[in-house]
PDB file of N, CA and C in Angstrom:
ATOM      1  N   UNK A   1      18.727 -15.620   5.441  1.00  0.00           N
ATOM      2  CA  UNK A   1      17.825 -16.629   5.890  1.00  0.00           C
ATOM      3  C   UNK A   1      16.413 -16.488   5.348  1.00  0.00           C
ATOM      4  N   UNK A   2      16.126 -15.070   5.000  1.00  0.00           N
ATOM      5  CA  UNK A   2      14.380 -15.414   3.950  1.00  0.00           C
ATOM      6  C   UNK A   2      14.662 -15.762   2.716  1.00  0.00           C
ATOM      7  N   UNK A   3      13.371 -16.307   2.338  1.00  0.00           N
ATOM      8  CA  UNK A   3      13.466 -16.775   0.853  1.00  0.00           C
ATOM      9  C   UNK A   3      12.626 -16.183   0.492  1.00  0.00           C
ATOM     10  N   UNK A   4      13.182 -15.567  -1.122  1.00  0.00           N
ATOM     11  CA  UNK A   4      12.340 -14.583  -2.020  1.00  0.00           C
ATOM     12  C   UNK A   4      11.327 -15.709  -2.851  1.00  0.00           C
ATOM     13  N   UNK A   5       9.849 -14.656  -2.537  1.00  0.00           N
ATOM     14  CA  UNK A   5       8.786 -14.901  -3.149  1.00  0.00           C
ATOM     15  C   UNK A   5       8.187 -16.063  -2.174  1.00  0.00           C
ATOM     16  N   UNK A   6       8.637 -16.470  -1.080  1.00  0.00           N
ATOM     17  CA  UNK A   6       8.314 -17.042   0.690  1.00  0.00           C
ATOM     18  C   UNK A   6       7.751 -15.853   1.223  1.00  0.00           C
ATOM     19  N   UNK A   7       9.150 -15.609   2.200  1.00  0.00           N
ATOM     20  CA  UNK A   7       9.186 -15.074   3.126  1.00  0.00           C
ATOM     21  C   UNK A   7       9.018 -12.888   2.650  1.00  0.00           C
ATOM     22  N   UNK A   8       9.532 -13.008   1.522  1.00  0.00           N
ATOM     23  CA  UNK A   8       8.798 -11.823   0.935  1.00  0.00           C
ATOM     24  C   UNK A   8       8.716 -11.661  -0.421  1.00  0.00           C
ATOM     25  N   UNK A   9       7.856 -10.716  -1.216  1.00  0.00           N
ATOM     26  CA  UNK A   9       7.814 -10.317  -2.420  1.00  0.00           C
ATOM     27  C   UNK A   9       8.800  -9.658  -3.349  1.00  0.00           C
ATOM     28  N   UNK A  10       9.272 -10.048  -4.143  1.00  0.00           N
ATOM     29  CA  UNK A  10      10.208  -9.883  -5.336  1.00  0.00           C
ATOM     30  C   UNK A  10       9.567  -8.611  -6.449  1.00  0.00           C
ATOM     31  N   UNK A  11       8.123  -8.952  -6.547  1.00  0.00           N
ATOM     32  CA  UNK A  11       7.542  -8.162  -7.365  1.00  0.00           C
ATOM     33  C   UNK A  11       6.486  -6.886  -6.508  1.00  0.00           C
ATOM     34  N   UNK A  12       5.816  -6.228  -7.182  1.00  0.00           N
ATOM     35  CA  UNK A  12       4.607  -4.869  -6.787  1.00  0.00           C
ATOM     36  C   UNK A  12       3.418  -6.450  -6.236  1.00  0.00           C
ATOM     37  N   UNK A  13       2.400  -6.282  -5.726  1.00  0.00           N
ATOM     38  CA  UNK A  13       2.273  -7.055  -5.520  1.00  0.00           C
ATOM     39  C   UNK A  13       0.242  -6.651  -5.798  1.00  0.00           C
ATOM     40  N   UNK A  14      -0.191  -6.840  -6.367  1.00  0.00           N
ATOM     41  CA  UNK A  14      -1.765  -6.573  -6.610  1.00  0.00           C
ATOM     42  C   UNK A  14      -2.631  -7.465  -5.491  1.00  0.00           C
ATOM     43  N   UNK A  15      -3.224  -6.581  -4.861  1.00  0.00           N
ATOM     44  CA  UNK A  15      -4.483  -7.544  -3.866  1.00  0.00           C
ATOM     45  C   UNK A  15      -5.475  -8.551  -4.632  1.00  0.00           C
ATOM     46  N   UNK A  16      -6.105  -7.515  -5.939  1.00  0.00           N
ATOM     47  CA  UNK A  16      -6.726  -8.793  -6.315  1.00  0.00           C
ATOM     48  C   UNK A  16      -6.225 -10.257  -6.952  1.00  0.00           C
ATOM     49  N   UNK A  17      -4.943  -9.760  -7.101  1.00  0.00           N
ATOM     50  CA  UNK A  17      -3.981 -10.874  -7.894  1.00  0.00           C
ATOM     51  C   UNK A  17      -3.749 -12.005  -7.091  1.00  0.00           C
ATOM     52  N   UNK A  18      -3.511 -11.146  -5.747  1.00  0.00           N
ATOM     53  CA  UNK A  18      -2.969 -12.079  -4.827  1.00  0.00           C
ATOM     54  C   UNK A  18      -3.735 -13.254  -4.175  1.00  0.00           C
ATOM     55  N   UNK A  19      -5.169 -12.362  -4.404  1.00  0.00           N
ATOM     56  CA  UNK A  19      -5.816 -13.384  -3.575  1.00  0.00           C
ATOM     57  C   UNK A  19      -6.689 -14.059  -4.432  1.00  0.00           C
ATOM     58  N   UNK A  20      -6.577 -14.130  -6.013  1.00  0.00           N
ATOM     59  CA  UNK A  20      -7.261 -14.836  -7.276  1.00  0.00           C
ATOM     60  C   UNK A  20      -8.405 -13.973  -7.274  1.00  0.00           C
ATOM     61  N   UNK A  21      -8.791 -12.976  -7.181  1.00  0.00           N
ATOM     62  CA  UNK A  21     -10.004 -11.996  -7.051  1.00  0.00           C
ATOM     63  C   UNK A  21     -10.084 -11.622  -8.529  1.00  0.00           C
ATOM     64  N   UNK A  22     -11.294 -11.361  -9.316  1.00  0.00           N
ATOM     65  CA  UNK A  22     -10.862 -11.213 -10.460  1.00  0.00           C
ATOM     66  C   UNK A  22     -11.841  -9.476 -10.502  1.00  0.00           C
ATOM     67  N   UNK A  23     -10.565  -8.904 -10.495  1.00  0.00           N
ATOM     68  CA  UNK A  23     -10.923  -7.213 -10.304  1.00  0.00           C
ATOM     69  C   UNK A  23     -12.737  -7.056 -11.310  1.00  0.00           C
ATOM     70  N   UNK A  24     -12.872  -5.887 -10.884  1.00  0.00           N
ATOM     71  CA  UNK A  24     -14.145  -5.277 -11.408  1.00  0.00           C
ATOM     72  C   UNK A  24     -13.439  -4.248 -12.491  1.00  0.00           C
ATOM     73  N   UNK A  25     -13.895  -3.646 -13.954  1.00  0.00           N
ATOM     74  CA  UNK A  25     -13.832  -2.543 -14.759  1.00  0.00           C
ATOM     75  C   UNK A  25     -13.329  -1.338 -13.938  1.00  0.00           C
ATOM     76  N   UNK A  26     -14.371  -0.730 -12.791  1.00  0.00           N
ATOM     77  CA  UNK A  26     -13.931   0.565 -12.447  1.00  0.00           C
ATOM     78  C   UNK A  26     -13.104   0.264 -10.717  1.00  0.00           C
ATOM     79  N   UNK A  27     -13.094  -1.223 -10.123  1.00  0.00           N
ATOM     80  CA  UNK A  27     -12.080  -1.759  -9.426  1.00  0.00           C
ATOM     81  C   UNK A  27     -10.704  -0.638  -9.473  1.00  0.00           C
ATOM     82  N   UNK A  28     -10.201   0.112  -8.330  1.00  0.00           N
ATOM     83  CA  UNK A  28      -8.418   0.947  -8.759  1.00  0.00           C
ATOM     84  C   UNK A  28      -8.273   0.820  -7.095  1.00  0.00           C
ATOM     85  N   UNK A  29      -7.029   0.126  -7.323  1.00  0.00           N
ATOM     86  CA  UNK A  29      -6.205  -0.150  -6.017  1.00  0.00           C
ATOM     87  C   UNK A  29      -4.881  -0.099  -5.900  1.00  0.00           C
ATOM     88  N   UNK A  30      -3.953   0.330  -5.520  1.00  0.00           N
ATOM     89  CA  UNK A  30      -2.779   0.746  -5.111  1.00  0.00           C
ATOM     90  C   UNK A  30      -2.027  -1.061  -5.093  1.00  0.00           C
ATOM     91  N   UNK A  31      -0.765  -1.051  -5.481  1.00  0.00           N
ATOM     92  CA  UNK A  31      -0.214  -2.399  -5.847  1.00  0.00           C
ATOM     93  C   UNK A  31       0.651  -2.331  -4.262  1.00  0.00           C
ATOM     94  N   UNK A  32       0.768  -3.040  -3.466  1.00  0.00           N
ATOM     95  CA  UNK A  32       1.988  -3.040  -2.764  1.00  0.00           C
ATOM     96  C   UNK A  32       3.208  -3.396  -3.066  1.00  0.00           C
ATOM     97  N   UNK A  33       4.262  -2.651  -2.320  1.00  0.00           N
ATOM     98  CA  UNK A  33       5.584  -3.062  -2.508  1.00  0.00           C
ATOM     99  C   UNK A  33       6.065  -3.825  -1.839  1.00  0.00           C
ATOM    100  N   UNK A  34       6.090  -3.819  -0.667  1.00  0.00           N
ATOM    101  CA  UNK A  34       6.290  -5.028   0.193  1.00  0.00           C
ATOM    102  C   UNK A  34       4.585  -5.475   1.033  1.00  0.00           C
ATOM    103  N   UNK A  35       5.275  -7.382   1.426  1.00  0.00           N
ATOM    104  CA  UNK A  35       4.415  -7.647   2.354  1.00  0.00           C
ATOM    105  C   UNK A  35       5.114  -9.082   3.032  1.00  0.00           C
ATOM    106  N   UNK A  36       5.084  -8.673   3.992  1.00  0.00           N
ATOM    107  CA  UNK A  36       6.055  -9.290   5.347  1.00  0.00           C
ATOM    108  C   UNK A  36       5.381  -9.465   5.860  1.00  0.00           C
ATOM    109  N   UNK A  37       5.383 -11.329   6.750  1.00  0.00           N
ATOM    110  CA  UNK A  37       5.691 -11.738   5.657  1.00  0.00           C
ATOM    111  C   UNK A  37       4.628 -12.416   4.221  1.00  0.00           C
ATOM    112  N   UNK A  38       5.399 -12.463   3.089  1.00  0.00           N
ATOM    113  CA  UNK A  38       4.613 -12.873   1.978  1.00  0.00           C
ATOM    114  C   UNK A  38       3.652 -14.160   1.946  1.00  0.00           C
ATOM    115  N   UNK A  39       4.172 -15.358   1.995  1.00  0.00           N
ATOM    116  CA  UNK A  39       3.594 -16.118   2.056  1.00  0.00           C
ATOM    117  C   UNK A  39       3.839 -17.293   2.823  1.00  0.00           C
ATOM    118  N   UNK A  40       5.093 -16.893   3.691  1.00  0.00           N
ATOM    119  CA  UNK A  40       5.208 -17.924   4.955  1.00  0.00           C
ATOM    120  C   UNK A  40       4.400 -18.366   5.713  1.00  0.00           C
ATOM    121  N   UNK A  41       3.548 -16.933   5.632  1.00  0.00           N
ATOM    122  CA  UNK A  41       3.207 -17.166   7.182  1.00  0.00           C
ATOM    123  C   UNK A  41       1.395 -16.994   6.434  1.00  0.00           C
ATOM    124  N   UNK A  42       0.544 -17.483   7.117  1.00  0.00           N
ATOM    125  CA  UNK A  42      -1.083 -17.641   6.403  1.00  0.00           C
ATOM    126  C   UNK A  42      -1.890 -17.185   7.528  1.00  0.00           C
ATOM    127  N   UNK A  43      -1.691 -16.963   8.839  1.00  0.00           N
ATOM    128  CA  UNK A  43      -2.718 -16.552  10.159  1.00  0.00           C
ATOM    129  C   UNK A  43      -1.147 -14.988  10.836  1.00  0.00           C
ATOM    130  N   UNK A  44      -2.018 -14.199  11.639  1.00  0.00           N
ATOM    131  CA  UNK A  44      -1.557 -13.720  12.138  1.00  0.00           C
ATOM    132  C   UNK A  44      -1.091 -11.876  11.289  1.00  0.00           C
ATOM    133  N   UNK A  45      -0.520 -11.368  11.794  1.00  0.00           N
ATOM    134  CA  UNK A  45      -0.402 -10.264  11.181  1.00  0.00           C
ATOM    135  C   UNK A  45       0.479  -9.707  10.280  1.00  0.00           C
ATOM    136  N   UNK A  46       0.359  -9.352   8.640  1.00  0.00           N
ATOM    137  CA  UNK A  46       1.117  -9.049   8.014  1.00  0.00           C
ATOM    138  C   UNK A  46       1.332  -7.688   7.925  1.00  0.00           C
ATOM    139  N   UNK A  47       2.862  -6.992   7.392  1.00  0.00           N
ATOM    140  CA  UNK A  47       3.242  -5.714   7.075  1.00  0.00           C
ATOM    141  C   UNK A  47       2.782  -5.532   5.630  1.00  0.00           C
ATOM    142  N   UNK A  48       2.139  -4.390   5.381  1.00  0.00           N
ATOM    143  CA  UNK A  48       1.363  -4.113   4.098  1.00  0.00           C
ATOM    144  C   UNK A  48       2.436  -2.707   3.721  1.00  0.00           C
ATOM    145  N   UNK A  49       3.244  -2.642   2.849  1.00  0.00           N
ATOM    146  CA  UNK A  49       3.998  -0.914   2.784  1.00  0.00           C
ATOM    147  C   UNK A  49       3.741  -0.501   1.355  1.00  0.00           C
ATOM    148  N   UNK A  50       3.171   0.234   1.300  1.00  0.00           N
ATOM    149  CA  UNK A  50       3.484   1.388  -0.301  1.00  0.00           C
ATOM    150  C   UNK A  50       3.899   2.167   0.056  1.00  0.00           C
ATOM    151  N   UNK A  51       5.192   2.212  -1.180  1.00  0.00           N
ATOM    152  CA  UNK A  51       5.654   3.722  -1.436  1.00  0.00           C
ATOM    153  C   UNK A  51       5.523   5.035  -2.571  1.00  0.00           C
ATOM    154  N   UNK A  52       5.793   5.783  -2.184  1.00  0.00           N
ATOM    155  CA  UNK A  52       5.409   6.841  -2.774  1.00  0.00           C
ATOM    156  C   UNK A  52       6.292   7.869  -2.778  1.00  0.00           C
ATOM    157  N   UNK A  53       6.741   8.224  -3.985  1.00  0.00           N
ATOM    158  CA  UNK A  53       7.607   9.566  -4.072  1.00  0.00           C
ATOM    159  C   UNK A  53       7.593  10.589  -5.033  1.00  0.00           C
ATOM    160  N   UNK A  54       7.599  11.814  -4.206  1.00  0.00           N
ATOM    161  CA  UNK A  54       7.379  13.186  -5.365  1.00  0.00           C
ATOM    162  C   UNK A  54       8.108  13.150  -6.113  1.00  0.00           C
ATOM    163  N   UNK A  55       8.247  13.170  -7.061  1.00  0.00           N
ATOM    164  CA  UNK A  55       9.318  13.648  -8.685  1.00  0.00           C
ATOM    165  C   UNK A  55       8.515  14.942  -9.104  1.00  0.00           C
ATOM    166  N   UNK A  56       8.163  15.629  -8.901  1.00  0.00           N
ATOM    167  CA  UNK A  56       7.584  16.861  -9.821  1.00  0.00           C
ATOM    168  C   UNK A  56       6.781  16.915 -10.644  1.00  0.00           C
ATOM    169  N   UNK A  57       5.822  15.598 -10.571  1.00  0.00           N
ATOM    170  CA  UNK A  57       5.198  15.321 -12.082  1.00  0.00           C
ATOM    171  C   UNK A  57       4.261  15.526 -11.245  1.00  0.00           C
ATOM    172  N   UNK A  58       2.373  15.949 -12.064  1.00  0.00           N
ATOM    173  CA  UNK A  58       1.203  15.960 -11.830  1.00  0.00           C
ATOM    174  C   UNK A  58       0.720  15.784 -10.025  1.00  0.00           C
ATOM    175  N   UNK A  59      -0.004  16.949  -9.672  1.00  0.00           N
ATOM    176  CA  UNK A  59      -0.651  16.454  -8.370  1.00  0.00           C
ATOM    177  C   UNK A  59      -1.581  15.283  -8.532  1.00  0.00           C
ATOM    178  N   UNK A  60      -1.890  15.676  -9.944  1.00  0.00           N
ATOM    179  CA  UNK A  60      -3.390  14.879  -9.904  1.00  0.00           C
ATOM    180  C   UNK A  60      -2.563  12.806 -10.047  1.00  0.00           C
ATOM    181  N   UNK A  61      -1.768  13.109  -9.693  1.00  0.00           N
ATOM    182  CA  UNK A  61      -1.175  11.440  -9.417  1.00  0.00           C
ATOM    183  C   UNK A  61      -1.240  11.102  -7.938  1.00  0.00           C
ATOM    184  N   UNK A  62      -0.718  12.046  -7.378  1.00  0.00           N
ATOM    185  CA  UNK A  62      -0.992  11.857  -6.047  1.00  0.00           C
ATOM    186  C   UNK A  62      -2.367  12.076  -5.706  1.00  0.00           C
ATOM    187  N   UNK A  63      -3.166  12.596  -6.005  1.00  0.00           N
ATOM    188  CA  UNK A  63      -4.429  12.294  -5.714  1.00  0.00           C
ATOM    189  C   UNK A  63      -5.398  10.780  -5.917  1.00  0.00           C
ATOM    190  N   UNK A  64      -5.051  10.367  -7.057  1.00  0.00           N
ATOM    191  CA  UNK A  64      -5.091   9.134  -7.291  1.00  0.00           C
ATOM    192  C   UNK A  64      -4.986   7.817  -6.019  1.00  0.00           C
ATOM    193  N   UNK A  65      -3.320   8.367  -6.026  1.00  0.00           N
ATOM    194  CA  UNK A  65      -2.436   8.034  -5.030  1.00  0.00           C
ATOM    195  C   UNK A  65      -3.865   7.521  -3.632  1.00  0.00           C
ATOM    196  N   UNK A  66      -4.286   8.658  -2.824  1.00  0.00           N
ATOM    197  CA  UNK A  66      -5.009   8.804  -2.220  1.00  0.00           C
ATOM    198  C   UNK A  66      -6.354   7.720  -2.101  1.00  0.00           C
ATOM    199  N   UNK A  67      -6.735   8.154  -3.240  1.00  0.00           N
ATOM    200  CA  UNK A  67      -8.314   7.434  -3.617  1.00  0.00           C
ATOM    201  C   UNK A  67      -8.044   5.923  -3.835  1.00  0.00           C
ATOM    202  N   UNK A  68      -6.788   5.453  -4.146  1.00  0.00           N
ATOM    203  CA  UNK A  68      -6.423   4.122  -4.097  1.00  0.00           C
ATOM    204  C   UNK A  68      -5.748   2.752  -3.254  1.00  0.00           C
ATOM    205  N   UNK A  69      -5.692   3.769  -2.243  1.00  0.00           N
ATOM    206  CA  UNK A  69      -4.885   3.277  -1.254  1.00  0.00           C
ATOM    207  C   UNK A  69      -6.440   3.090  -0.240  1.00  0.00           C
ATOM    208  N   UNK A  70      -7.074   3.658  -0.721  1.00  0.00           N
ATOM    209  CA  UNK A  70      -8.916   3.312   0.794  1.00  0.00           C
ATOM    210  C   UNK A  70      -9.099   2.198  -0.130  1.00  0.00           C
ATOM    211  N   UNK A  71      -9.223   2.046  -1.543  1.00  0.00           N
ATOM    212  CA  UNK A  71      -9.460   0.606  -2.315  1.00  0.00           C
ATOM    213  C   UNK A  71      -8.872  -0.427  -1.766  1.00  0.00           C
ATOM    214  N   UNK A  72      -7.667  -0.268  -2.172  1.00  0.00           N
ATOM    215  CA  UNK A  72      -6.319  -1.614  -1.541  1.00  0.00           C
ATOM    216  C   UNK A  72      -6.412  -2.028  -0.465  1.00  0.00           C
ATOM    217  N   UNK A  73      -6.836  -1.258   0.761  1.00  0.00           N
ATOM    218  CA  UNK A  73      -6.576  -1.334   1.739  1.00  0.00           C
ATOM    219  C   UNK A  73      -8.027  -1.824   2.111  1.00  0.00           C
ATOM    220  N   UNK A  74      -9.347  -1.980   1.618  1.00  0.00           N
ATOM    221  CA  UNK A  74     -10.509  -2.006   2.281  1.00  0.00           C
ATOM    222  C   UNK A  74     -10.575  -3.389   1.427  1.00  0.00           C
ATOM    223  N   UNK A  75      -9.751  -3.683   0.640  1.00  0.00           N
ATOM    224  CA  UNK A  75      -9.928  -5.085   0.512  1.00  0.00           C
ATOM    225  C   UNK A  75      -8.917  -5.869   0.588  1.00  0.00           C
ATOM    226  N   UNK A  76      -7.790  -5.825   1.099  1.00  0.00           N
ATOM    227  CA  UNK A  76      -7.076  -6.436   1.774  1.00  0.00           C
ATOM    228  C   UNK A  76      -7.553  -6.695   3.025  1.00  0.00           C
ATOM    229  N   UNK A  77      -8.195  -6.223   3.981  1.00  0.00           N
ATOM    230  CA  UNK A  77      -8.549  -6.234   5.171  1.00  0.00           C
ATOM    231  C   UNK A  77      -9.618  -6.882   5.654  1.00  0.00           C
ATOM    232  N   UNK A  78     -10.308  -7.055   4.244  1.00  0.00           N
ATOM    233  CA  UNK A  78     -11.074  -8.067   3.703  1.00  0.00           C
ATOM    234  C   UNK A  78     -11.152  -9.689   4.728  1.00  0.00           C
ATOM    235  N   UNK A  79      -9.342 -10.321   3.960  1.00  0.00           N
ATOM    236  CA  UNK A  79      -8.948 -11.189   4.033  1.00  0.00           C
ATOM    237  C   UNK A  79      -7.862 -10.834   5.419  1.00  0.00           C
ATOM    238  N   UNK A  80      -7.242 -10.168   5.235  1.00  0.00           N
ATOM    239  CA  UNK A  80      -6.206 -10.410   6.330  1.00  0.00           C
ATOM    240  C   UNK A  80      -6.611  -9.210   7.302  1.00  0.00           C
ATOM    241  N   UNK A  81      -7.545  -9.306   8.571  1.00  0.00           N
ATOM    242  CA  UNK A  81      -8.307  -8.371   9.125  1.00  0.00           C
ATOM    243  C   UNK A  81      -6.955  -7.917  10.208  1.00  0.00           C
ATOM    244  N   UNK A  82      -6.398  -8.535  10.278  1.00  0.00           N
ATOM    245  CA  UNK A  82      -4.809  -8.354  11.350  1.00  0.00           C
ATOM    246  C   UNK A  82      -4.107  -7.328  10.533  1.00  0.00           C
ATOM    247  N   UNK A  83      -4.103  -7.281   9.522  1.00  0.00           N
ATOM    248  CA  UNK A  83      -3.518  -6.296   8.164  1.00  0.00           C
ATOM    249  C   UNK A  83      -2.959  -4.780   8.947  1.00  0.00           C
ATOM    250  N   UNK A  84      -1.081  -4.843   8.939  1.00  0.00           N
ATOM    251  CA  UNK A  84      -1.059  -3.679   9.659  1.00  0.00           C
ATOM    252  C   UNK A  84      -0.243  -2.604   8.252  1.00  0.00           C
ATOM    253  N   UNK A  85      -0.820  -1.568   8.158  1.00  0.00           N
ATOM    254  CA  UNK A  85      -0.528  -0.895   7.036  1.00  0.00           C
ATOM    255  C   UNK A  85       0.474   0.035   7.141  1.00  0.00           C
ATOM    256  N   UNK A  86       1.939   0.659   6.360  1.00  0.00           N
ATOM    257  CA  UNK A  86       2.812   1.019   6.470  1.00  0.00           C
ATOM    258  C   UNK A  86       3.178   2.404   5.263  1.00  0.00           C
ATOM    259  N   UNK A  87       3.312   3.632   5.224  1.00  0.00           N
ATOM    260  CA  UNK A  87       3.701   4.070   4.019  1.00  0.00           C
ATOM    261  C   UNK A  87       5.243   4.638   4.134  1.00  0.00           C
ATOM    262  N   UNK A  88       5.457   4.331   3.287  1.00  0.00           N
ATOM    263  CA  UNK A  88       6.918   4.755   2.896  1.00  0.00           C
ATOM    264  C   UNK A  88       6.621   6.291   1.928  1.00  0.00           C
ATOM    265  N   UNK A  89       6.922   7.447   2.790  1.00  0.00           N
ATOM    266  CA  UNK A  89       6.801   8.278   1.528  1.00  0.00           C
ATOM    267  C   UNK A  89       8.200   9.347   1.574  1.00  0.00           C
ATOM    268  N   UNK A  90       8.020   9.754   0.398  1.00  0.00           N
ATOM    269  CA  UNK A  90       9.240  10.586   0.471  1.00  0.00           C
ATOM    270  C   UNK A  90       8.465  12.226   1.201  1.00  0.00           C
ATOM    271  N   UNK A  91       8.821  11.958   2.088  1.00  0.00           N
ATOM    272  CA  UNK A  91       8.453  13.488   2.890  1.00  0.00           C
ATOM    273  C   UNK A  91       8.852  14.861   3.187  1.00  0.00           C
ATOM    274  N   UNK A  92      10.096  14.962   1.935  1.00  0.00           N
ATOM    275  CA  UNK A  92      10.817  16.376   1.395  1.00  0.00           C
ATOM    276  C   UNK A  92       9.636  17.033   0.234  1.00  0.00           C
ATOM    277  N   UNK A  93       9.469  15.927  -0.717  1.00  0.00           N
ATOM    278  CA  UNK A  93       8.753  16.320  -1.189  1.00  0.00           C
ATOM    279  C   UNK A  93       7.011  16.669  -1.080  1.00  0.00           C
ATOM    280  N   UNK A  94       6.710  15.473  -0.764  1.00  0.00           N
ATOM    281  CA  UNK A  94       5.303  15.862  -0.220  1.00  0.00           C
ATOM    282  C   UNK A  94       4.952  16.757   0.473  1.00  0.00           C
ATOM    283  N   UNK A  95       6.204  17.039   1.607  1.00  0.00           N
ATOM    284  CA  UNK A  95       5.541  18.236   2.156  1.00  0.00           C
ATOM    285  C   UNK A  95       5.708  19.752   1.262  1.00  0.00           C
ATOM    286  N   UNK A  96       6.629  20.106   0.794  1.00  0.00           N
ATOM    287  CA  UNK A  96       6.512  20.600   0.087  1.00  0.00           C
ATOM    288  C   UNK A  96       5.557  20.978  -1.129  1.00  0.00           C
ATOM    289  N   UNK A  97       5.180  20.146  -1.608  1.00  0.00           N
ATOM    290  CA  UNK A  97       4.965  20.421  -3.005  1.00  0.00           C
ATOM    291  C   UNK A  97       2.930  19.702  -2.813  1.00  0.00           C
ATOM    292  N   UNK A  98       3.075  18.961  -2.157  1.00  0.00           N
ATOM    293  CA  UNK A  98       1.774  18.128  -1.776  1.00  0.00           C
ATOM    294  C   UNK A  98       1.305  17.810  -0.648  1.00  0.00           C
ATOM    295  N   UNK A  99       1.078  18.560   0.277  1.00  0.00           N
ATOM    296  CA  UNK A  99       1.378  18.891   1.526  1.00  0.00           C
ATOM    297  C   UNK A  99      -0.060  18.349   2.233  1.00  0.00           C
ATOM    298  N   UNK A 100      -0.911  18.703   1.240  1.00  0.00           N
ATOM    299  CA  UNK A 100      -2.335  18.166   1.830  1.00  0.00           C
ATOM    300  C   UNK A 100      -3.095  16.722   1.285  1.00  0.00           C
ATOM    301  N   UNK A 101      -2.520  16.290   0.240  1.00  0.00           N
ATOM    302  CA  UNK A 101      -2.050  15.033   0.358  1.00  0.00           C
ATOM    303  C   UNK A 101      -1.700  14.337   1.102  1.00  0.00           C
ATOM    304  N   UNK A 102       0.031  14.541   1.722  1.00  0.00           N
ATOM    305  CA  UNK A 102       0.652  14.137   2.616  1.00  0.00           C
ATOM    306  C   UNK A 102       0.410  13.935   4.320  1.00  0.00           C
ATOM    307  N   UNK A 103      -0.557  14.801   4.464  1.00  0.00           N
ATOM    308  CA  UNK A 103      -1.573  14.858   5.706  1.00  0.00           C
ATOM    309  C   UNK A 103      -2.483  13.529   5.478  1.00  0.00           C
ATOM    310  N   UNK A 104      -3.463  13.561   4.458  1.00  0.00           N
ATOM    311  CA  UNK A 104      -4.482  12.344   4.134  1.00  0.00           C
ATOM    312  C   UNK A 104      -4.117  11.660   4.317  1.00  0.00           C
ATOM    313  N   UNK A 105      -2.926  11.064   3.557  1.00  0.00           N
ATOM    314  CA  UNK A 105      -2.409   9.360   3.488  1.00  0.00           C
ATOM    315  C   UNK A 105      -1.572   9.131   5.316  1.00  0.00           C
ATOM    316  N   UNK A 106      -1.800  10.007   6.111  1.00  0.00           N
ATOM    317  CA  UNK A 106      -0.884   9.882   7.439  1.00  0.00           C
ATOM    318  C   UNK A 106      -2.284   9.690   8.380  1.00  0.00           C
ATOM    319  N   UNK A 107      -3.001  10.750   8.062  1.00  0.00           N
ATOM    320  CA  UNK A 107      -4.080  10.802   8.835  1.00  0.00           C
ATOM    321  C   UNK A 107      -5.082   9.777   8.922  1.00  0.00           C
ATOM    322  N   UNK A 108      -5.160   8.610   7.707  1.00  0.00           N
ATOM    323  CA  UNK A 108      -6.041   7.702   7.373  1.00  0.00           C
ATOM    324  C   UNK A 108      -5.885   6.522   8.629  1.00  0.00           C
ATOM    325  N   UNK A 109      -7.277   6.036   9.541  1.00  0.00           N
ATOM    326  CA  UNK A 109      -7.127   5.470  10.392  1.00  0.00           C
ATOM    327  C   UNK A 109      -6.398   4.498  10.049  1.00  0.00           C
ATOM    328  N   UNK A 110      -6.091   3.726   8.672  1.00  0.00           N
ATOM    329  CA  UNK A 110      -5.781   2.308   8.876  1.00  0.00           C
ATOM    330  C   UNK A 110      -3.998   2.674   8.670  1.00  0.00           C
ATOM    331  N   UNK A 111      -3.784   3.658   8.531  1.00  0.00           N
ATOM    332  CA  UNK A 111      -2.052   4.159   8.460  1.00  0.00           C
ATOM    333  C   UNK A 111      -1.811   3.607  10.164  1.00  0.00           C
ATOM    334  N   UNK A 112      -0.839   2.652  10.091  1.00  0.00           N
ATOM    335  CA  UNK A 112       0.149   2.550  11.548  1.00  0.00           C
ATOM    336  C   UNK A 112       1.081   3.364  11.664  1.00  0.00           C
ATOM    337  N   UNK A 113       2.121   3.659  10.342  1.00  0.00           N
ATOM    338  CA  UNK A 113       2.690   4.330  10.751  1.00  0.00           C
ATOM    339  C   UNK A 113       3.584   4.555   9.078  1.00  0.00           C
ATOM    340  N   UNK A 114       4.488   5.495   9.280  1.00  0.00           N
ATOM    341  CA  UNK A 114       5.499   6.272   7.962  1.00  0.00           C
ATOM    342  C   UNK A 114       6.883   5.766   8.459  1.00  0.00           C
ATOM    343  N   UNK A 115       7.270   5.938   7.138  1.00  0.00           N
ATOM    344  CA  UNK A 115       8.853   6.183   7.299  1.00  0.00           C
ATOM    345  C   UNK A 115       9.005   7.385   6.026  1.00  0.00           C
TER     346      UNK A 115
END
């Protein structure tokens, strides 16, 4: 019963893209993966989720990771002040391997909640 690229996103989904914003040079914001719903619905509160998963490559990605997600999120909230934020992370690895990372992105007030 949803319809793709309606009721949700098909693609990563860029804030400034989304909302015709035409980014700044040093502008870095985290793309979302989902947002529920997409464009059904125009008042009221949407699901915002990035995910994120350890593969073994560079901390300094997940740090990134970090510093881009207060971007994305401080201007999404911008526009959709109801904006409830979601991370999907893989949490075998993070804790492991990126552990204080994995604290930040949980601990950040505008995090509702993980899976």
């Amino acid at each position: 019963g949803l319809s793709a690229g309606t009721d949700y996103n098909t693609d990563d989904i860029d804030i400034y893209g989304l909302l015709g914003i035409k980014k700044k040079k040093n502008d870095k914001a985290r793309k979302y993966d989902f947002i529920v719903p997409f464009r059904s619905k125009s008042e009221g509160k949407k699901l915002f989720v990035q995910c994120q998963f350890y593969a073994g490559d560079s901390g300094s990605v997940s740090h990134k990771v970090v510093d881009q997600t207060d971007a994305s999120r401080k201007q999404t909230l911008k526009f959709y002040p109801n904006a409830v934020f979601v991370e999907y992370l893989d949490g075998a690895g993070y804790f492991s391997s990126l552990n204080g990372d994995l604290k930040k992105m949980l601990a950040k007030k505008t995090t509702k909640a993980f899976i």
